[in-house]
C-alpha atoms as a PDB file:
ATOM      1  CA  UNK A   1    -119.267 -21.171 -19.891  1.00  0.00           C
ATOM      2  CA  UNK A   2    -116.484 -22.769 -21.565  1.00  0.00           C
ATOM      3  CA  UNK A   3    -118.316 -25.848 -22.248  1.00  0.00           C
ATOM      4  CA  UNK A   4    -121.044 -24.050 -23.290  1.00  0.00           C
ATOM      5  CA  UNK A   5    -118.876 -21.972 -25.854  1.00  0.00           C
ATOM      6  CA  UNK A   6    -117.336 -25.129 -26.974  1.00  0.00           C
ATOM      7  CA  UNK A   7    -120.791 -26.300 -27.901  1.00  0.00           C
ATOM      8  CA  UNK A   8    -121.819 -23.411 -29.996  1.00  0.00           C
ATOM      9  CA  UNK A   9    -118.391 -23.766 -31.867  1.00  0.00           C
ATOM     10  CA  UNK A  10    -119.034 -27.787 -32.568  1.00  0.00           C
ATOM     11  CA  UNK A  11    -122.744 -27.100 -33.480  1.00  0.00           C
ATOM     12  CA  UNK A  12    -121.578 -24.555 -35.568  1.00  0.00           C
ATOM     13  CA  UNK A  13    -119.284 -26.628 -37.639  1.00  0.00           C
ATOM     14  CA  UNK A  14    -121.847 -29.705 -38.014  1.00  0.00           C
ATOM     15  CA  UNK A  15    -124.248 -27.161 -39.284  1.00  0.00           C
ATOM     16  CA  UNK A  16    -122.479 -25.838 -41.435  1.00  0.00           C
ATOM     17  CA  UNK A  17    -120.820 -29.438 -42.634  1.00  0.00           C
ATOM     18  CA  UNK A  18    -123.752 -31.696 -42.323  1.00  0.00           C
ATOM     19  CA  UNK A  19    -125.209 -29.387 -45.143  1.00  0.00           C
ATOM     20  CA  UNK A  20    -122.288 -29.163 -47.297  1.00  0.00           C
ATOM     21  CA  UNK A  21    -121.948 -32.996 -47.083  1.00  0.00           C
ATOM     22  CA  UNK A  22    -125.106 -33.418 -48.107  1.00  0.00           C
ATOM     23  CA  UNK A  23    -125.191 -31.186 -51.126  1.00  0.00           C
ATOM     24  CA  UNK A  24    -121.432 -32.683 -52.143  1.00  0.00           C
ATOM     25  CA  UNK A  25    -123.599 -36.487 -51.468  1.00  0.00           C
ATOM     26  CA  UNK A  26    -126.473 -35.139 -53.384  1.00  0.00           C
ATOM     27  CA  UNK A  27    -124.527 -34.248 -56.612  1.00  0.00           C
ATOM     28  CA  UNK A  28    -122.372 -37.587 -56.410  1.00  0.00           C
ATOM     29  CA  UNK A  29    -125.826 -39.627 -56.567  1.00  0.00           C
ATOM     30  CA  UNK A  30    -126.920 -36.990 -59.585  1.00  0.00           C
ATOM     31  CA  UNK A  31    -124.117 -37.746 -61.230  1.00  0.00           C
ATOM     32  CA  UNK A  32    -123.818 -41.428 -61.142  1.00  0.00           C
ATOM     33  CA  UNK A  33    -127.773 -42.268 -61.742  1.00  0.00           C
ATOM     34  CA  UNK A  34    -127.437 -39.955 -64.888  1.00  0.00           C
ATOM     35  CA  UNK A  35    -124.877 -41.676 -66.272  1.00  0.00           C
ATOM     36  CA  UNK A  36    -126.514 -45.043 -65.481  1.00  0.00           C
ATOM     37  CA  UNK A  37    -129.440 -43.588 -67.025  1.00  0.00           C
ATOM     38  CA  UNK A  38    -127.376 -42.153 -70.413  1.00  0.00           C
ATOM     39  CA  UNK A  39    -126.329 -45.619 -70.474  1.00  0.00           C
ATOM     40  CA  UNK A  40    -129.444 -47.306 -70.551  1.00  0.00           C
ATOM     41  CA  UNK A  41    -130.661 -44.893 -73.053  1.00  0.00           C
ATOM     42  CA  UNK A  42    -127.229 -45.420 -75.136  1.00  0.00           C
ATOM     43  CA  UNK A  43    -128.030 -49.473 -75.009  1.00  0.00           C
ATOM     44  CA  UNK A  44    -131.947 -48.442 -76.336  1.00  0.00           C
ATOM     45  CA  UNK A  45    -131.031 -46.430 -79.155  1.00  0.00           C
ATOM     46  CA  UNK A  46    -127.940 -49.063 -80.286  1.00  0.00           C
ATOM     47  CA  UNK A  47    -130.894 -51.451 -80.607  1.00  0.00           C
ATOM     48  CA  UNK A  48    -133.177 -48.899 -82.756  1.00  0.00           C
ATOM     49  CA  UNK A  49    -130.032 -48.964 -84.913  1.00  0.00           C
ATOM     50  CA  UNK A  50    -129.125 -51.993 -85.316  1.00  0.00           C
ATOM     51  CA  UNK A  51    -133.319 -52.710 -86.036  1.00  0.00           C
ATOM     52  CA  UNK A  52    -132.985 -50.138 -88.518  1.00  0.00           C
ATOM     53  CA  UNK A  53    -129.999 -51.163 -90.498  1.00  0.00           C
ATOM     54  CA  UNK A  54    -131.383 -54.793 -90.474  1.00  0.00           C
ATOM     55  CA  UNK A  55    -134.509 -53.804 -92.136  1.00  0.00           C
ATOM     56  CA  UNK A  56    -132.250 -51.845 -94.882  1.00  0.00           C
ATOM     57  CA  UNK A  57    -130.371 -54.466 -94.832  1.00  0.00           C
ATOM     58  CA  UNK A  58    -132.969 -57.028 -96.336  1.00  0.00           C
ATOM     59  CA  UNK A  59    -134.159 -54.027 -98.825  1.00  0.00           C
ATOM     60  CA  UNK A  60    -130.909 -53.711 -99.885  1.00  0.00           C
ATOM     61  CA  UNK A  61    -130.218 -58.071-100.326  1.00  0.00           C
ATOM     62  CA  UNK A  62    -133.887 -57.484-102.298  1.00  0.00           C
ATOM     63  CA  UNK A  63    -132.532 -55.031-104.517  1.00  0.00           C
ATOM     64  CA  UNK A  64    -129.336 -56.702-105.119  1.00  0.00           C
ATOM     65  CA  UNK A  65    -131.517 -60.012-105.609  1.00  0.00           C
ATOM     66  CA  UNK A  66    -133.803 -57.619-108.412  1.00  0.00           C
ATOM     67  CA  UNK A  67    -130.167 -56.184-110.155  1.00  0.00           C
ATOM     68  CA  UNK A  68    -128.504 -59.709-110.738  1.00  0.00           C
ATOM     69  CA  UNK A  69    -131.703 -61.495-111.915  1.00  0.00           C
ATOM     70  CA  UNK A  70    -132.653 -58.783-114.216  1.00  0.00           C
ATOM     71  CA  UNK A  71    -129.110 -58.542-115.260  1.00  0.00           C
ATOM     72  CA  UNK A  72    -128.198 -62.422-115.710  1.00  0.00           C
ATOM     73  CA  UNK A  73    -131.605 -62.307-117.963  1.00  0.00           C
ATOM     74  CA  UNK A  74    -131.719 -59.793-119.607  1.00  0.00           C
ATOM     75  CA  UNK A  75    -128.208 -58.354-120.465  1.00  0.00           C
ATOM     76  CA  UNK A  76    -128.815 -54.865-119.290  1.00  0.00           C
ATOM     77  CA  UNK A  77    -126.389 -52.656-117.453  1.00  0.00           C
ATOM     78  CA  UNK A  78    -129.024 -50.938-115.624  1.00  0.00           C
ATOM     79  CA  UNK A  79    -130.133 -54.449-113.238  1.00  0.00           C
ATOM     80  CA  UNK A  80    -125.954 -54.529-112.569  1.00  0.00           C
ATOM     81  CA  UNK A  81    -126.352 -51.136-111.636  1.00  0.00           C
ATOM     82  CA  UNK A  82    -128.511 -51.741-109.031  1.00  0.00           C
ATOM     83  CA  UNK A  83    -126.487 -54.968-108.398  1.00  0.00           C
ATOM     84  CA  UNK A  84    -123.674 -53.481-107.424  1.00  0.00           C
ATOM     85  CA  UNK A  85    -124.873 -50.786-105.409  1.00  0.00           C
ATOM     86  CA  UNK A  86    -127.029 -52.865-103.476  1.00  0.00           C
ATOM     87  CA  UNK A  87    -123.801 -54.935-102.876  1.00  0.00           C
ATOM     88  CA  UNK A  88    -122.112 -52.102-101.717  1.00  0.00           C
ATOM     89  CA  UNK A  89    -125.017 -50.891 -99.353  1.00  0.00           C
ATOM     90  CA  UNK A  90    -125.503 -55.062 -97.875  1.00  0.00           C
ATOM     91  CA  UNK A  91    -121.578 -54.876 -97.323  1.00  0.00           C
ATOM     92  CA  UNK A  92    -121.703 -51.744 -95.455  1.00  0.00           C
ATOM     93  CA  UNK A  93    -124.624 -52.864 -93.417  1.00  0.00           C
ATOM     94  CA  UNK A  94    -122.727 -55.687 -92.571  1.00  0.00           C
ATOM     95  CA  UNK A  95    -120.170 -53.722 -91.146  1.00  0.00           C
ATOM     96  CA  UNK A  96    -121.983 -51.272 -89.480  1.00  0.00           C
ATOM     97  CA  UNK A  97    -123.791 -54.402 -87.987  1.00  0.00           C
ATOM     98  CA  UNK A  98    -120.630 -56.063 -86.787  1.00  0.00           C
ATOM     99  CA  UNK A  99    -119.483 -52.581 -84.765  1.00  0.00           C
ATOM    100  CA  UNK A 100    -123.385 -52.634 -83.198  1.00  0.00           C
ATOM    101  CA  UNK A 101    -124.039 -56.674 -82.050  1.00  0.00           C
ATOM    102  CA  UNK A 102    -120.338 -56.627 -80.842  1.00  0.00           C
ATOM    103  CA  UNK A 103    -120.058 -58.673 -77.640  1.00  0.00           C
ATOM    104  CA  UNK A 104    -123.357 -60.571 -78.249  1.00  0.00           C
ATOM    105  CA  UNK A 105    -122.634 -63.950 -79.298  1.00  0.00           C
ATOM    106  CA  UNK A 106    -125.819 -65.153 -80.666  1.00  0.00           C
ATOM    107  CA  UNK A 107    -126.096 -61.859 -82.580  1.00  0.00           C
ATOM    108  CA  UNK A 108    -122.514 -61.965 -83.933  1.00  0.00           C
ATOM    109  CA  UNK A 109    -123.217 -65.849 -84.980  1.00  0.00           C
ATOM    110  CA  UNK A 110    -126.162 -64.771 -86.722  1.00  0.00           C
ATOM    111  CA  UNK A 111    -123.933 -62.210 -88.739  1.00  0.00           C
ATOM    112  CA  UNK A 112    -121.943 -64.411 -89.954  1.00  0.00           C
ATOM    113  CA  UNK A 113    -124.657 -66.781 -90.856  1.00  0.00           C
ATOM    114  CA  UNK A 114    -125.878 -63.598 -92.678  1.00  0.00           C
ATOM    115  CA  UNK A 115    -122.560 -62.849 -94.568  1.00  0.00           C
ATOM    116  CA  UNK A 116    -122.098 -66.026 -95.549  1.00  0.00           C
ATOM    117  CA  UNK A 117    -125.482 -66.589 -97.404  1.00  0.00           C
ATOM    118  CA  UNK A 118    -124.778 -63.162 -98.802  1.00  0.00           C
ATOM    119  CA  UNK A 119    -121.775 -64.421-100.405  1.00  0.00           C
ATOM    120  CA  UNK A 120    -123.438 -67.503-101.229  1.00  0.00           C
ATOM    121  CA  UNK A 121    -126.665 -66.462-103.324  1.00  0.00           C
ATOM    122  CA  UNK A 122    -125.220 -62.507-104.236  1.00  0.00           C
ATOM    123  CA  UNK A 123    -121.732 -62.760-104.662  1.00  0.00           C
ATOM    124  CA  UNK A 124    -120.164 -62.560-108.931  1.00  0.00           C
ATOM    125  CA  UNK A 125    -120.077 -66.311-109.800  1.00  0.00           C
ATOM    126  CA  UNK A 126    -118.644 -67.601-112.952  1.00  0.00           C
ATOM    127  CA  UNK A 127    -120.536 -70.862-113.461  1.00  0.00           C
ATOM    128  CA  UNK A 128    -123.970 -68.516-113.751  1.00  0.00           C
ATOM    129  CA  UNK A 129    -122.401 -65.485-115.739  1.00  0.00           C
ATOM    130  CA  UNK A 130    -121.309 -68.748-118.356  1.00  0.00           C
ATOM    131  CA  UNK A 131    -124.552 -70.438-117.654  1.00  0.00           C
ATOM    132  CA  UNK A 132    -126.246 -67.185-118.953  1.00  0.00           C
ATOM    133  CA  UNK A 133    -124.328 -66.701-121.961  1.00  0.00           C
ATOM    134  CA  UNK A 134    -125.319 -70.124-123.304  1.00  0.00           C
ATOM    135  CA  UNK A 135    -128.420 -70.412-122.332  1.00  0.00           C
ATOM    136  CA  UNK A 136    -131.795 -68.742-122.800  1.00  0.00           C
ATOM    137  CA  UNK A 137    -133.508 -66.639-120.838  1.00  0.00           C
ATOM    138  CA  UNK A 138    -136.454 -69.182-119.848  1.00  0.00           C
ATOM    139  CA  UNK A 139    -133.764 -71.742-119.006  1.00  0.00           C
ATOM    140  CA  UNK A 140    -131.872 -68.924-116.532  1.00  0.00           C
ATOM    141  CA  UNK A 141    -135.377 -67.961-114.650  1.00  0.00           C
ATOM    142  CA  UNK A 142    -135.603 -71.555-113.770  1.00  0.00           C
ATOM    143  CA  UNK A 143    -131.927 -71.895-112.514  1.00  0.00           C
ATOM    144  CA  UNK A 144    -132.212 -68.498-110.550  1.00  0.00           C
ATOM    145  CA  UNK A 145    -135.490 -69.628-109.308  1.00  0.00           C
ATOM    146  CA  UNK A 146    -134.465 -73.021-107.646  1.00  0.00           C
ATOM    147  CA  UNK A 147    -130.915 -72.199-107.121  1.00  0.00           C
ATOM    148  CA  UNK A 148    -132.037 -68.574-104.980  1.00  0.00           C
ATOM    149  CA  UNK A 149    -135.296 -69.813-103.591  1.00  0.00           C
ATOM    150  CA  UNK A 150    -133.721 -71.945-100.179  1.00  0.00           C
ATOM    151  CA  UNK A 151    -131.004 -69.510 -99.948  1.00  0.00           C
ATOM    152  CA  UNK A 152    -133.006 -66.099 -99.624  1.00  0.00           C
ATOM    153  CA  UNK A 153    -135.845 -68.230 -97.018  1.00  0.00           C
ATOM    154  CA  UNK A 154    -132.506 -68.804 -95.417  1.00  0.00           C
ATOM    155  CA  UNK A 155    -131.462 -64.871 -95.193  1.00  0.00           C
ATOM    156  CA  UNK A 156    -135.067 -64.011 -94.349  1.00  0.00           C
ATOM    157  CA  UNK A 157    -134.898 -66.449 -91.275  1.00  0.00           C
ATOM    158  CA  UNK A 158    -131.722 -65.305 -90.209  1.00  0.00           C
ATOM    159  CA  UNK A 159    -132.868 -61.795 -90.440  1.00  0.00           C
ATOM    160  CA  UNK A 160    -136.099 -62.206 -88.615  1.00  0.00           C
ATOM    161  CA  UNK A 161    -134.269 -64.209 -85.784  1.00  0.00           C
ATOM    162  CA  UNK A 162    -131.981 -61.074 -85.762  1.00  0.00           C
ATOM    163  CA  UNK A 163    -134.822 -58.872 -85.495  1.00  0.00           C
ATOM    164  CA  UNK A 164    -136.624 -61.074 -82.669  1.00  0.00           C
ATOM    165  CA  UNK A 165    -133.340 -61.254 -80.857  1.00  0.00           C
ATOM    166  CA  UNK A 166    -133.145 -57.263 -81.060  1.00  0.00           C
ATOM    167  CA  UNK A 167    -136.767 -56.430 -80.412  1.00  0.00           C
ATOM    168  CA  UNK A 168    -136.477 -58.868 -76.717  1.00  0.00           C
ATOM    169  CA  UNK A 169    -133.232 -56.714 -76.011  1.00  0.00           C
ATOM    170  CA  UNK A 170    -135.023 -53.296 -76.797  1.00  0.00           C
ATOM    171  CA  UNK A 171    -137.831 -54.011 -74.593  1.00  0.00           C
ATOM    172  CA  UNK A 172    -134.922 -55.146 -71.389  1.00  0.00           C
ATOM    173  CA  UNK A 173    -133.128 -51.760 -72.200  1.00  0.00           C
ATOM    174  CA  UNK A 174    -136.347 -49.792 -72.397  1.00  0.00           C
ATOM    175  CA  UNK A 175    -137.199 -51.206 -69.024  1.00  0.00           C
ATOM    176  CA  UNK A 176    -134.231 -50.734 -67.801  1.00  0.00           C
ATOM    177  CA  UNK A 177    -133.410 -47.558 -68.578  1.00  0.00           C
ATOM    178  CA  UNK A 178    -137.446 -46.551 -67.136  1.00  0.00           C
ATOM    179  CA  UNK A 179    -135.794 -47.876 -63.513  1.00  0.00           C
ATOM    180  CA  UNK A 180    -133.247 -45.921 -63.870  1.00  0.00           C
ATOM    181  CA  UNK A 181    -135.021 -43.119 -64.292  1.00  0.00           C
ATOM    182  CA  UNK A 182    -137.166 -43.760 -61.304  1.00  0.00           C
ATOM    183  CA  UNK A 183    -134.283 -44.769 -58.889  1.00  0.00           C
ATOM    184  CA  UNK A 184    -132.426 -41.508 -59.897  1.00  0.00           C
ATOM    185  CA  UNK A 185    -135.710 -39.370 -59.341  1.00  0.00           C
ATOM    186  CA  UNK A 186    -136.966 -41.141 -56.353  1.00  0.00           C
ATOM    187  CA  UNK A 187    -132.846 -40.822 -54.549  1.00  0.00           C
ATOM    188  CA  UNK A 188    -132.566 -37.506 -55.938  1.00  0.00           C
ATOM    189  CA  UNK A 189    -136.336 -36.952 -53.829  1.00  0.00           C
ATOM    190  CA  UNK A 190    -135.049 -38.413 -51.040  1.00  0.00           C
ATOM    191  CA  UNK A 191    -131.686 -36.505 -51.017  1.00  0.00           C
ATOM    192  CA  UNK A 192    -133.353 -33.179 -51.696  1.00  0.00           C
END
């Protein structure tokens, strides 16, 4: 009878650990597919961000484009009104770009790219302010016109790259983050 007894004891403990071990196993799996999955999702909607703030982003160089035309032609505060805040909006985009594409070389080369025909076409220079004061209006449409012309095609191209490069990454995070989703369902399944 002892054996017997000693049976019912061990059987005992297995049923009550096998159980236990498998709930404890269970929420160990839950917990590390959901925060595969929150990852994955994370990843997704840092790419809807950094697709958003890239189409501001060109609005913005637009605007600022609009502002120092109007303003080199035509004198009026208002155009370096919107100049300068659409400066102030392309520099913050800028940053706010840098913090999202961090870690992706291509992207981050891009940036710079970016920033630097920023500075080039947008940024305060001299020669044009003094160009504008001595010359007419018809004479400073035709220097704005070929001196911006290669310059913005150049920032459009960048920006589209950008935006190519982004949309290829959302669609690898979306499909990503629909396997995780399906692993963690289909192993929470099984563990259930």
């Amino acid at each position: 009878m002892i054996p017997t007894q000693r049976i019912r004891k061990t059987a005992f403990w297995l049923g009550l650990a096998l159980p236990s071990f498998a709930l404890l196993a269970t929420v160990w799996v839950t917990h590390v597919t959901n925060g595969q999955f929150n990852a994955a999702f994370a990843s997704v909607n840092r790419t809807y961000n950094v697709l958003n703030i890239l189409e501001q982003t060109q609005t913005h160089i637009a605007d600022a484009e609009t502002g120092q035309r109007g303003w080199l032609l035509t004198g009026r505060p208002d155009y370096y009104s919107l100049y300068d805040t659409a400066m102030a909006a392309i520099n913050n985009d800028i940053q706010n770009l840098k913090i999202l594409v961090r870690g992706n070389p291509a992207e981050e080369a891009d940036l710079t790219q970016l920033q630097g025909l920023v500075t080039k076409r947008l940024a305060p220079n001299s020669d044009i302010v003094a160009l504008a004061k001595t010359n007419s209006a018809g004479t400073m449409a035709v220097v704005l016109t070929d001196a911006g012309r290669d310059t913005m095609n150049q920032i459009r191209s960048v920006l589209f790259r950008m935006r190519e490069q982004q949309t290829d990454l959302l669609i690898a995070r979306q499909q990503t983050a629909e396997a995780r989703l399906l692993f963690d369902q289909t192993s929470s399944l099984v563990l259930v």
